[in-house]
N, C-alpha and C. Protein backbone atom coordinates (compact mmCIF):
# COMPACT_ATOMS: atom_id res chain seq x y z
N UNK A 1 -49.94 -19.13 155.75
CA UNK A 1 -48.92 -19.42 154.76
C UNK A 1 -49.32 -18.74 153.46
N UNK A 2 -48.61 -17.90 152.89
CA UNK A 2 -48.58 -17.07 151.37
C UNK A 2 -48.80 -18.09 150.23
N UNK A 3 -49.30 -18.24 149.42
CA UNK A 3 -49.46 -18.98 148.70
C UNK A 3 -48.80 -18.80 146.97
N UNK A 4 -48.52 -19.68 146.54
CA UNK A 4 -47.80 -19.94 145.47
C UNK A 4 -46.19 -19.91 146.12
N UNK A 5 -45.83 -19.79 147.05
CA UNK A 5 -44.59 -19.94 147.86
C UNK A 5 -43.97 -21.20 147.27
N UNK A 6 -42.67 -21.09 146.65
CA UNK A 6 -41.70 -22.17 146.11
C UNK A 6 -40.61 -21.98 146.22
N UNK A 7 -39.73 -22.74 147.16
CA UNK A 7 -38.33 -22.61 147.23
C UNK A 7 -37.99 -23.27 146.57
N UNK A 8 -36.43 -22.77 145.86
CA UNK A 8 -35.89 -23.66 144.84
C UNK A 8 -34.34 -23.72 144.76
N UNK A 9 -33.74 -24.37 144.90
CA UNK A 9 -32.11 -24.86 145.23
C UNK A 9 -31.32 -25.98 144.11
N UNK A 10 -29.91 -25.16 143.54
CA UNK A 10 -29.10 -25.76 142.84
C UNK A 10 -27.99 -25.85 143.28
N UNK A 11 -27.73 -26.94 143.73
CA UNK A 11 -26.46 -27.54 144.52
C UNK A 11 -25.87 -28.87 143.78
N UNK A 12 -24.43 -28.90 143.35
CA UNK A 12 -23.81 -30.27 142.69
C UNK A 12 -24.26 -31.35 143.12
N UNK A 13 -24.65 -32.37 142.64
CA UNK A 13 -24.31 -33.39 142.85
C UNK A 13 -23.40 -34.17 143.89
N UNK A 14 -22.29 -33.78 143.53
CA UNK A 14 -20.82 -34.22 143.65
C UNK A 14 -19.33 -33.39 143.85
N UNK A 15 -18.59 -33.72 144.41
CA UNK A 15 -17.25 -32.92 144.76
C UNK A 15 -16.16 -33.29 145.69
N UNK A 16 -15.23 -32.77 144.97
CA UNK A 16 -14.19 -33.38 146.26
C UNK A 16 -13.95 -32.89 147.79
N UNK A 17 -13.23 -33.47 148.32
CA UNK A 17 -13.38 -33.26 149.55
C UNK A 17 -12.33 -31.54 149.43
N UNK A 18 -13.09 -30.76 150.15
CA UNK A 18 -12.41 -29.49 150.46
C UNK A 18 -12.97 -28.60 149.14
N UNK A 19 -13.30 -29.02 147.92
CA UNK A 19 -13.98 -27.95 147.40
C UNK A 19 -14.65 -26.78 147.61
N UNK A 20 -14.78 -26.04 146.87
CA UNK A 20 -15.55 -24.68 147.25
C UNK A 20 -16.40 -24.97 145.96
N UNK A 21 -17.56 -24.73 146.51
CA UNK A 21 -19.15 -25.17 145.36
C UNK A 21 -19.99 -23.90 145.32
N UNK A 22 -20.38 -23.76 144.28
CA UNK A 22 -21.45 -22.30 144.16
C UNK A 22 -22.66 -23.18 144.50
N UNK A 23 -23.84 -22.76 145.19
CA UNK A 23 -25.11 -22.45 145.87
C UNK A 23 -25.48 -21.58 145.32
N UNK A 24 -27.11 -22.08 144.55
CA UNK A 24 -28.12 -20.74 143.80
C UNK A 24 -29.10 -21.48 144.53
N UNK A 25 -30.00 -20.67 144.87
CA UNK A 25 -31.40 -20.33 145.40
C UNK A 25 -32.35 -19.18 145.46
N UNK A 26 -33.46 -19.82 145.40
CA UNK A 26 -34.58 -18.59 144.76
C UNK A 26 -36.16 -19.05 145.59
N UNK A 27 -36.52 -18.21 145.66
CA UNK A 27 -37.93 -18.37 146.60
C UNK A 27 -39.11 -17.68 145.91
N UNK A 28 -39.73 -18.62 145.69
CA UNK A 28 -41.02 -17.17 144.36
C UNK A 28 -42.00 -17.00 145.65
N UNK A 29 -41.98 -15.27 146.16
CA UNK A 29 -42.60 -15.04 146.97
C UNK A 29 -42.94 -13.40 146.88
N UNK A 30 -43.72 -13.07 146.62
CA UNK A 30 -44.36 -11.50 146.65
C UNK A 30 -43.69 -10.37 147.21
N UNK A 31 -43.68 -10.45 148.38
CA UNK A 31 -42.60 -9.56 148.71
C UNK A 31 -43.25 -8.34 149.08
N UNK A 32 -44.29 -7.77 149.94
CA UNK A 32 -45.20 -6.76 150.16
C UNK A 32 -44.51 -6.24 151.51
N UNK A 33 -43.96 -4.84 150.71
CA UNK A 33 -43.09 -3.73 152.17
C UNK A 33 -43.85 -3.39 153.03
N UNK A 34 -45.01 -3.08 152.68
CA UNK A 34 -45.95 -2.88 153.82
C UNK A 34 -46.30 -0.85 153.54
N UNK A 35 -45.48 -0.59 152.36
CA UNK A 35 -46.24 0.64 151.70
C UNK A 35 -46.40 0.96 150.65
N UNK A 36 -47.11 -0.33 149.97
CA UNK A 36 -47.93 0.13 148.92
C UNK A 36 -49.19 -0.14 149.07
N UNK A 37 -49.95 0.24 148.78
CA UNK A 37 -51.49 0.44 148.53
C UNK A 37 -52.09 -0.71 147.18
N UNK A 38 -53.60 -0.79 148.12
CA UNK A 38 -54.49 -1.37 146.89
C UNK A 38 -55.16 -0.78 146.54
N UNK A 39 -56.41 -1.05 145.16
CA UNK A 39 -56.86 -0.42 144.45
C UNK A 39 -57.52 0.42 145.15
N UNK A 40 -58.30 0.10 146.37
CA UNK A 40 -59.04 1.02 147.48
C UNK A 40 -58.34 1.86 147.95
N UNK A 41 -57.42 1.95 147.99
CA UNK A 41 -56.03 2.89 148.59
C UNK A 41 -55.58 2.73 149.97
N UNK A 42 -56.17 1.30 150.39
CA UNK A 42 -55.32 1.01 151.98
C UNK A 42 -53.84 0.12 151.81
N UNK A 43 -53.24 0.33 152.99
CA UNK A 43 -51.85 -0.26 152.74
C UNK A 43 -52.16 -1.84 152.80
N UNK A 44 -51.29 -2.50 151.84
CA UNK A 44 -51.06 -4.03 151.85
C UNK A 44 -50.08 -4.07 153.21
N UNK A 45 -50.72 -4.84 153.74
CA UNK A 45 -49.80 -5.18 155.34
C UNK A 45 -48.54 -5.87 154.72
N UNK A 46 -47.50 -5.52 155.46
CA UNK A 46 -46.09 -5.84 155.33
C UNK A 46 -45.96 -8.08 155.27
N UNK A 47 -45.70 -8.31 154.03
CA UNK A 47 -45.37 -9.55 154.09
C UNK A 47 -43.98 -10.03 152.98
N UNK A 48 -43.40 -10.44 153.80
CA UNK A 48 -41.66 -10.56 153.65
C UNK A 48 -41.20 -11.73 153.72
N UNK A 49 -40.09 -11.92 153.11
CA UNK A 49 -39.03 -13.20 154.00
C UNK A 49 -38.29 -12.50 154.74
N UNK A 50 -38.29 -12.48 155.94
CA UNK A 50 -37.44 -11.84 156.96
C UNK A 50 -36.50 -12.46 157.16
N UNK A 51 -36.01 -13.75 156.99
CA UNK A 51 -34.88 -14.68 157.25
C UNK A 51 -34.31 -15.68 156.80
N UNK A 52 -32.99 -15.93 156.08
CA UNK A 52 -32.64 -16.99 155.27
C UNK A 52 -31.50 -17.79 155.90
N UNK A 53 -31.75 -18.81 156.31
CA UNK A 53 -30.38 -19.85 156.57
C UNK A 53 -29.28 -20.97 155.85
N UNK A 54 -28.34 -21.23 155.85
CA UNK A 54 -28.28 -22.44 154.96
C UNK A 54 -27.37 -23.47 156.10
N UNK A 55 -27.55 -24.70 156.53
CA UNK A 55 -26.82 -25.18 156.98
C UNK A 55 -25.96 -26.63 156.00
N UNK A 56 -25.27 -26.96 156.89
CA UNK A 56 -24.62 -27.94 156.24
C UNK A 56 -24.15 -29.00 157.86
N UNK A 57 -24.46 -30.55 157.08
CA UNK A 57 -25.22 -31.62 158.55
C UNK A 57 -24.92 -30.49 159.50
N UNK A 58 -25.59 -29.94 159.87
CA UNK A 58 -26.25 -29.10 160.90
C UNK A 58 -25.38 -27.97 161.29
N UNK A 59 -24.18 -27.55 160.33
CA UNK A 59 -23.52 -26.28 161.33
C UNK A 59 -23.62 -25.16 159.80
N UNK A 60 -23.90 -24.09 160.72
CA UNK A 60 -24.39 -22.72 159.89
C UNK A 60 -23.71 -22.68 159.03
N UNK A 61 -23.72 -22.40 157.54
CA UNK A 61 -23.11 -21.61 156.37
C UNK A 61 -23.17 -20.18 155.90
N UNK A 62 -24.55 -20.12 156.39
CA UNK A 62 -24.86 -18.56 155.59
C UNK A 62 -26.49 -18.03 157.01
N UNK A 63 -26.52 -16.85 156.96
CA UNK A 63 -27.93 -16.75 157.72
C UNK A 63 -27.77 -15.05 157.52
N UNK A 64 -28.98 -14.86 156.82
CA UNK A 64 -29.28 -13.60 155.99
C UNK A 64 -30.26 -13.01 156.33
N UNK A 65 -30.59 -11.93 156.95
CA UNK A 65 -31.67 -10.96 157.83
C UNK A 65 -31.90 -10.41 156.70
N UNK A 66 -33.64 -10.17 155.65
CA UNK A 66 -33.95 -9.54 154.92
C UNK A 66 -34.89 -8.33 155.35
N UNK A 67 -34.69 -7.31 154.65
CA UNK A 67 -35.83 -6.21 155.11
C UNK A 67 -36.90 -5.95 153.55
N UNK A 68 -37.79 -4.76 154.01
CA UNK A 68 -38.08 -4.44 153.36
C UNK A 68 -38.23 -4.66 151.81
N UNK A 69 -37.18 -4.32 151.54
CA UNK A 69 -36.73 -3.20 150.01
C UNK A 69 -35.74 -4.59 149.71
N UNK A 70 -35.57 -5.53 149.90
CA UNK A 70 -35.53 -6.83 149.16
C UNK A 70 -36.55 -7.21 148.10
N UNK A 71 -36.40 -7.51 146.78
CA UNK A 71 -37.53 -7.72 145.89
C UNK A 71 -38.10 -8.64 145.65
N UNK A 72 -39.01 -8.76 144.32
CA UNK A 72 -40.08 -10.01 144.79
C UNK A 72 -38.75 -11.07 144.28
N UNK A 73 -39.56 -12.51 145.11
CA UNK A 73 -38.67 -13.73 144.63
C UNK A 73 -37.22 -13.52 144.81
N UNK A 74 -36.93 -13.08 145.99
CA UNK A 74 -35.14 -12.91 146.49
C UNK A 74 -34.33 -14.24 145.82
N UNK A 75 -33.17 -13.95 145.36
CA UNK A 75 -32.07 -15.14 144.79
C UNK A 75 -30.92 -14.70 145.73
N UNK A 76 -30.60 -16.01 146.12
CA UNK A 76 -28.70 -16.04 146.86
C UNK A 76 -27.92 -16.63 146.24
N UNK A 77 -27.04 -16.39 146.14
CA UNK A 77 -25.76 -17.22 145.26
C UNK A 77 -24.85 -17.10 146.18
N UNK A 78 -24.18 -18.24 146.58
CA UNK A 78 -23.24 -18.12 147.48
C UNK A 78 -22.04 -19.57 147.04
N UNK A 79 -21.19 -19.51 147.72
CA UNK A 79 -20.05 -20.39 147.42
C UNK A 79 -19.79 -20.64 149.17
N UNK A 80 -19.68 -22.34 149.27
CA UNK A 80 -19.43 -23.04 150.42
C UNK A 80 -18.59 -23.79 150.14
N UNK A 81 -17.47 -24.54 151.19
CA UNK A 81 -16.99 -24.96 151.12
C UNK A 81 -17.06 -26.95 151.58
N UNK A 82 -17.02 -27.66 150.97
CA UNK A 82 -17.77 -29.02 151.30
C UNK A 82 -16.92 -29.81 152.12
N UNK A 83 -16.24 -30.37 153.51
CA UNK A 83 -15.08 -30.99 153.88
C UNK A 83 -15.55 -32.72 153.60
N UNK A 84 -17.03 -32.89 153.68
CA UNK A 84 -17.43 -34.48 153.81
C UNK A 84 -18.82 -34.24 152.63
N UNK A 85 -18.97 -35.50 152.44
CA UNK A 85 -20.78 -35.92 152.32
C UNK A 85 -21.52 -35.38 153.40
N UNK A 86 -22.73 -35.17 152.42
CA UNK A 86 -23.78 -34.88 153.56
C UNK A 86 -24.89 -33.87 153.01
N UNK A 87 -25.54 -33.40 153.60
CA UNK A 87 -26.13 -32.57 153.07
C UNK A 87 -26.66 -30.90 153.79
N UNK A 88 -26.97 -29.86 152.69
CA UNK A 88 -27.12 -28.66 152.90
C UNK A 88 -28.70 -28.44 153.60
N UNK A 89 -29.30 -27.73 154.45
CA UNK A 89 -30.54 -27.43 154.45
C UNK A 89 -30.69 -26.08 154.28
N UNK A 90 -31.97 -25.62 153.77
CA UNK A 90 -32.30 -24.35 153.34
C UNK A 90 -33.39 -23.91 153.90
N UNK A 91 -33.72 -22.77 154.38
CA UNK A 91 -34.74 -22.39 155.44
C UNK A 91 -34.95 -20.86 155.26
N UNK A 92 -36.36 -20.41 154.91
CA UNK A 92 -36.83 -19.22 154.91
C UNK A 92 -37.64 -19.13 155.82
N UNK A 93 -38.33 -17.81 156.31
CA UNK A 93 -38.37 -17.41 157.27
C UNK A 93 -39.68 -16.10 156.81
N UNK A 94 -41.24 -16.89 157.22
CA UNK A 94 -41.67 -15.80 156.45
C UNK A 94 -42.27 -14.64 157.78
N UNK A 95 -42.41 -13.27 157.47
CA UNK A 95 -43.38 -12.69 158.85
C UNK A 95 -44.67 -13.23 158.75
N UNK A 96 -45.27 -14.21 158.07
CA UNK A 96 -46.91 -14.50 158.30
C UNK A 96 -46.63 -15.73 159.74
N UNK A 97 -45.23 -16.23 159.52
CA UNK A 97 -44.53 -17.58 160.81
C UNK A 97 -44.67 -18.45 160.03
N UNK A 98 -44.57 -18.32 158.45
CA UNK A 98 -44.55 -19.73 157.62
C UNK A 98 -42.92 -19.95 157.44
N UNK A 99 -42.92 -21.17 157.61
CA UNK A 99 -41.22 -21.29 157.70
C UNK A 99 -41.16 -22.29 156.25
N UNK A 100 -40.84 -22.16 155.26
CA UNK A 100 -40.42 -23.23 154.16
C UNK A 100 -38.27 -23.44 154.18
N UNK A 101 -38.72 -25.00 153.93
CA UNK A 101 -37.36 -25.68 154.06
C UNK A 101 -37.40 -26.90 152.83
N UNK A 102 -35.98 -26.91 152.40
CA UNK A 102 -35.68 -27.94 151.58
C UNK A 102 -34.13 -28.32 152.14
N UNK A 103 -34.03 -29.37 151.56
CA UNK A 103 -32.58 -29.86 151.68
C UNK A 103 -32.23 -30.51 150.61
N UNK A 104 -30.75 -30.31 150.19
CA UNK A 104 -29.90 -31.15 149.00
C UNK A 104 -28.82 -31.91 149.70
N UNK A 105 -28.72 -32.98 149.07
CA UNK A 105 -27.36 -33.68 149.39
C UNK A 105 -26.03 -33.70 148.44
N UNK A 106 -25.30 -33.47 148.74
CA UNK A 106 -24.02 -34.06 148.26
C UNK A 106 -23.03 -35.00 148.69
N UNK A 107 -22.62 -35.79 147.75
CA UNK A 107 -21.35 -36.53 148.17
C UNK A 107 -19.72 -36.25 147.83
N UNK A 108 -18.95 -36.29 148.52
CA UNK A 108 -17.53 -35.91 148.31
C UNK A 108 -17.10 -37.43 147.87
N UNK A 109 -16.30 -37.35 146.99
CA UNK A 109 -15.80 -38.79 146.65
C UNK A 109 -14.04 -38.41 146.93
């Protein structure tokens, strides 16, 4: 697992039923393509978020294949649409096989 790794998610509170809600998220994570060099001049082995999901109580919203040439600490902003309560989960996807997850809830009133 990469260390200093922090996922971080801003999701309302609250909303009505059928709204469309903006989703921000951010992951502070390094982000090494796998061709740049250290001071010795060997390559830093390739370490990435290769994969981003977002669900909502359990059916897909968003699922984002990252490469390379994605930069450090990737941000998503996205807009979902809410039909009930419940809540979002968030899931990265690192190549070391570290998987970090959070979840937010919302309620529709």
């Amino acid at each position: 697992m990469a260390s200093g790794v922090k996922p971080r998610v801003k999701v309302p509170k609250k909303a009505k039923a059928g709204d469309t809600i903006t989703i921000k998220t951010l992951i502070s994570h390094k982000m090494h393509s796998g061709r740049r060099k250290d001071k010795s001049g060997n390559l830093i082995p390739r370490d990435i978020i290769n994969r981003f999901t977002c669900e909502f109580n359990g059916e897909s919203v968003l699922e984002v294949l990252l490469e390379p040439s994605v930069s450090t600490n990737p941000y998503f902003e996205f807009d979902a649409k809410v039909p009930e309560s419940g809540e979002f989960k968030f899931t990265w996807y690192d190549d070391d096989g570290s998987v970090y997850e959070t979840a937010k809830k919302i309620e529709v009133a």
